[in-house]
Protein backbone atom coordinates (compact mmCIF):
# COMPACT_ATOMS: atom_id res chain seq x y z
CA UNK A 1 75.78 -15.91 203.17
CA UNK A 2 75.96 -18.69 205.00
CA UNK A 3 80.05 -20.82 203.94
CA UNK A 4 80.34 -24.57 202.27
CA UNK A 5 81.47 -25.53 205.25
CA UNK A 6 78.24 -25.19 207.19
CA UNK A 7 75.92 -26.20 204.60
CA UNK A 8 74.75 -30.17 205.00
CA UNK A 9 75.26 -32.55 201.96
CA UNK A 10 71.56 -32.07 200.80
CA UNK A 11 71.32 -28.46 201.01
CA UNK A 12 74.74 -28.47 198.64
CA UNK A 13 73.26 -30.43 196.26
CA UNK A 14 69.65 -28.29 196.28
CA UNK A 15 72.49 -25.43 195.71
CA UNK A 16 74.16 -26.97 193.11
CA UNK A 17 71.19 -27.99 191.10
CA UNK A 18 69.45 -24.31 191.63
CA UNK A 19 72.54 -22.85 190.28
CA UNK A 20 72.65 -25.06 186.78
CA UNK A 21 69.09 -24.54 186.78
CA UNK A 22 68.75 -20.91 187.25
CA UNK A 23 71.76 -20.78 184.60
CA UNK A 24 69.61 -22.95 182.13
CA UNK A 25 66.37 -20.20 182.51
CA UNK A 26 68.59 -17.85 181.02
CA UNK A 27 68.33 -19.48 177.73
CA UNK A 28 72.36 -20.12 177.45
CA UNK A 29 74.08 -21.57 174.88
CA UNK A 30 75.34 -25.37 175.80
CA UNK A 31 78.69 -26.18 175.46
CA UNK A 32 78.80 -29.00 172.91
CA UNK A 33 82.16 -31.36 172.92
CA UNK A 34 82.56 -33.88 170.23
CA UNK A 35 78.28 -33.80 169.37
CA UNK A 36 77.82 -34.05 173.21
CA UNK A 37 76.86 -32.08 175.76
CA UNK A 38 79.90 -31.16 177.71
CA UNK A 39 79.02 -31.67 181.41
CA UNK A 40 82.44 -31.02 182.81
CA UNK A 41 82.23 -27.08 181.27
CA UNK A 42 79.05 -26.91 183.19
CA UNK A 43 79.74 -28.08 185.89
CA UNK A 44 82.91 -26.12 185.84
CA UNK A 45 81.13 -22.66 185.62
CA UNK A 46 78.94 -23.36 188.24
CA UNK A 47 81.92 -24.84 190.70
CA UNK A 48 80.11 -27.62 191.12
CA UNK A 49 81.96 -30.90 191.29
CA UNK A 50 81.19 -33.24 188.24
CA UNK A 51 81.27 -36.76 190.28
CA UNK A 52 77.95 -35.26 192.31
CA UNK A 53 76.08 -36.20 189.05
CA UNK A 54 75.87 -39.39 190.25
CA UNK A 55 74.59 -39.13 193.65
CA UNK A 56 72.14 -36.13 193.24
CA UNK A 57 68.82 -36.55 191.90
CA UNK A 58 67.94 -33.20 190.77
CA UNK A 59 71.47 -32.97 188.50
CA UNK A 60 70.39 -36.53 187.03
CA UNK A 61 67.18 -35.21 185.76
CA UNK A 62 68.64 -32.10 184.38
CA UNK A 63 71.23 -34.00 182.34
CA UNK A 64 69.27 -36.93 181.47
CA UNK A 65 68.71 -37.62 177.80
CA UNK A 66 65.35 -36.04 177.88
CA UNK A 67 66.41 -33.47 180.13
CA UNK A 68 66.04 -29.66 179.49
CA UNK A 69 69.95 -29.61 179.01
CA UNK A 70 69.88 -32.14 176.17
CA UNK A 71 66.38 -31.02 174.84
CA UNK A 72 67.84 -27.05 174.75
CA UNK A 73 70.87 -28.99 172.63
CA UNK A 74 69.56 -30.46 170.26
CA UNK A 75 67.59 -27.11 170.02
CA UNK A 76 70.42 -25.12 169.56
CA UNK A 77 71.97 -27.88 167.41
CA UNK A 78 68.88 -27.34 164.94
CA UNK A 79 69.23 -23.81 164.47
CA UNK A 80 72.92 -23.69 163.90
CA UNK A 81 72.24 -26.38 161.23
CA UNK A 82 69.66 -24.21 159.61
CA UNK A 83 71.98 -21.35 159.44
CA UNK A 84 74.94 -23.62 157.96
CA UNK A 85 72.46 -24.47 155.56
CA UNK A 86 71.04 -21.13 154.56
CA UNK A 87 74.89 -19.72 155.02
CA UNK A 88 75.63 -22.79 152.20
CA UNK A 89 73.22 -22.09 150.19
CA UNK A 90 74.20 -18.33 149.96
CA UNK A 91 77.67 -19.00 149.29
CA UNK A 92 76.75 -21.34 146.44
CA UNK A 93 74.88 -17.95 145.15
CA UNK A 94 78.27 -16.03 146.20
CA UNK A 95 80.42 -18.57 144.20
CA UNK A 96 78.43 -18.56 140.60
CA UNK A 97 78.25 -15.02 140.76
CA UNK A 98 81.87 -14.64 141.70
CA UNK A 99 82.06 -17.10 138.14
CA UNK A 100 79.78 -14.64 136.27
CA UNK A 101 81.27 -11.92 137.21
CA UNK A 102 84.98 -13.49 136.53
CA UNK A 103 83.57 -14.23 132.73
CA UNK A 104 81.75 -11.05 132.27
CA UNK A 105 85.15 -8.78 133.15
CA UNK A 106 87.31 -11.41 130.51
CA UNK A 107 84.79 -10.30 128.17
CA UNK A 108 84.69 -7.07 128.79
CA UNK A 109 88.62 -6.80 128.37
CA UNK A 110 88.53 -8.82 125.16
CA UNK A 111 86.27 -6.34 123.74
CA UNK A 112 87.96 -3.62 125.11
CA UNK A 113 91.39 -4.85 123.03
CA UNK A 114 89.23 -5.53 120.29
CA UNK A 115 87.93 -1.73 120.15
CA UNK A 116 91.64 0.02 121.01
CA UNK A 117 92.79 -2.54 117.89
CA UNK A 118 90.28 -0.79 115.66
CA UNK A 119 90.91 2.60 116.53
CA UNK A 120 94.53 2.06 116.21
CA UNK A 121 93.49 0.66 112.16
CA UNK A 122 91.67 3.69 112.09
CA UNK A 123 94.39 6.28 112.53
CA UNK A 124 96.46 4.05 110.88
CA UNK A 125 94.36 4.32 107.60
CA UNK A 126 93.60 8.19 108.57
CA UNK A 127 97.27 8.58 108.64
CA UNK A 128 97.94 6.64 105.07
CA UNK A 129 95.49 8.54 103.55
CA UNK A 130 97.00 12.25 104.57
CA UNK A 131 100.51 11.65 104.45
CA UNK A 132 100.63 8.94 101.92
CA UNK A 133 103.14 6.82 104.20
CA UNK A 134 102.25 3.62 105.79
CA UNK A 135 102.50 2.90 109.69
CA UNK A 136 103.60 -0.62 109.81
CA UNK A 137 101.34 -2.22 112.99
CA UNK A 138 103.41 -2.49 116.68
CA UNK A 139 100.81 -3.66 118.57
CA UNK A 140 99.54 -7.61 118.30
CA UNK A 141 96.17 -8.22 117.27
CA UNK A 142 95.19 -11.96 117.67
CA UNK A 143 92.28 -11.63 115.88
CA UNK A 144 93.64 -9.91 112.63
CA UNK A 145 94.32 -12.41 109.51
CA UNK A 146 96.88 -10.20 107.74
């Protein structure tokens, strides 16, 4: 391959804009900076040097507003905002059943105290009624009026 050196000033710039152009048929994903395309990445890949923008035709029409670069974007801008959506929307599901799920297990465990505080009655009566002799209660039950 023939050096930099001994290339002339349009055959650079055919290079240049073959090489962001053969990179752009490979359906790549645009570095975005601040909502922009970020030219300077680009151009830094594809060693090519940014201030050529302005003098080479082919480069102009690659980054111009309506240019592929731009239009594969706002593209790619599209389907990440679908997927932040969808993603959202999931994690709204995530988050209420995360909720339901919190509320069901505090039920569960009030019910479970509820049932060990009737078995211990149970045995406690069981116990009265064999022996004769009271067992004073050592646990706390909330829900108990007595």
């Amino acid at each position: 391959m023939t050096s930099n050196k001994k290339l002339s000033s349009q055959e650079k710039s055919k290079r240049n804009v073959k090489k962001i152009q053969d990179w752009l048929d490979t359906d790549p994903v645009v570095p975005i900076y601040h909502g922009k395309v970020n030219k300077t990445k680009i151009f830094r890949m594809h060693e090519v040097p940014k201030s050529t923008i302005d003098t080479n035709e082919g480069l102009e029409e690659l980054f111009s507003p309506n240019g592929p670069i731009e239009k594969l974007a706002k593209k790619q801008k599209k389907s990440i905002n679908n997927n932040s959506e969808e993603i959202g929307n999931e994690s709204l599901n995530e988050v209420t059943e995360n909720e339901s799920t919190l509320e069901l297990t505090q039920k569960i465990e009030e019910l479970q105290r509820q049932v060990n505080s009737i078995n211990l009655d149970l045995a406690s009566e069981e116990f009265l009624i064999a022996t004769g002799r009271y067992i004073p209660k050592l646990y706390s039950d909330k829900n108990s009026s007595s």
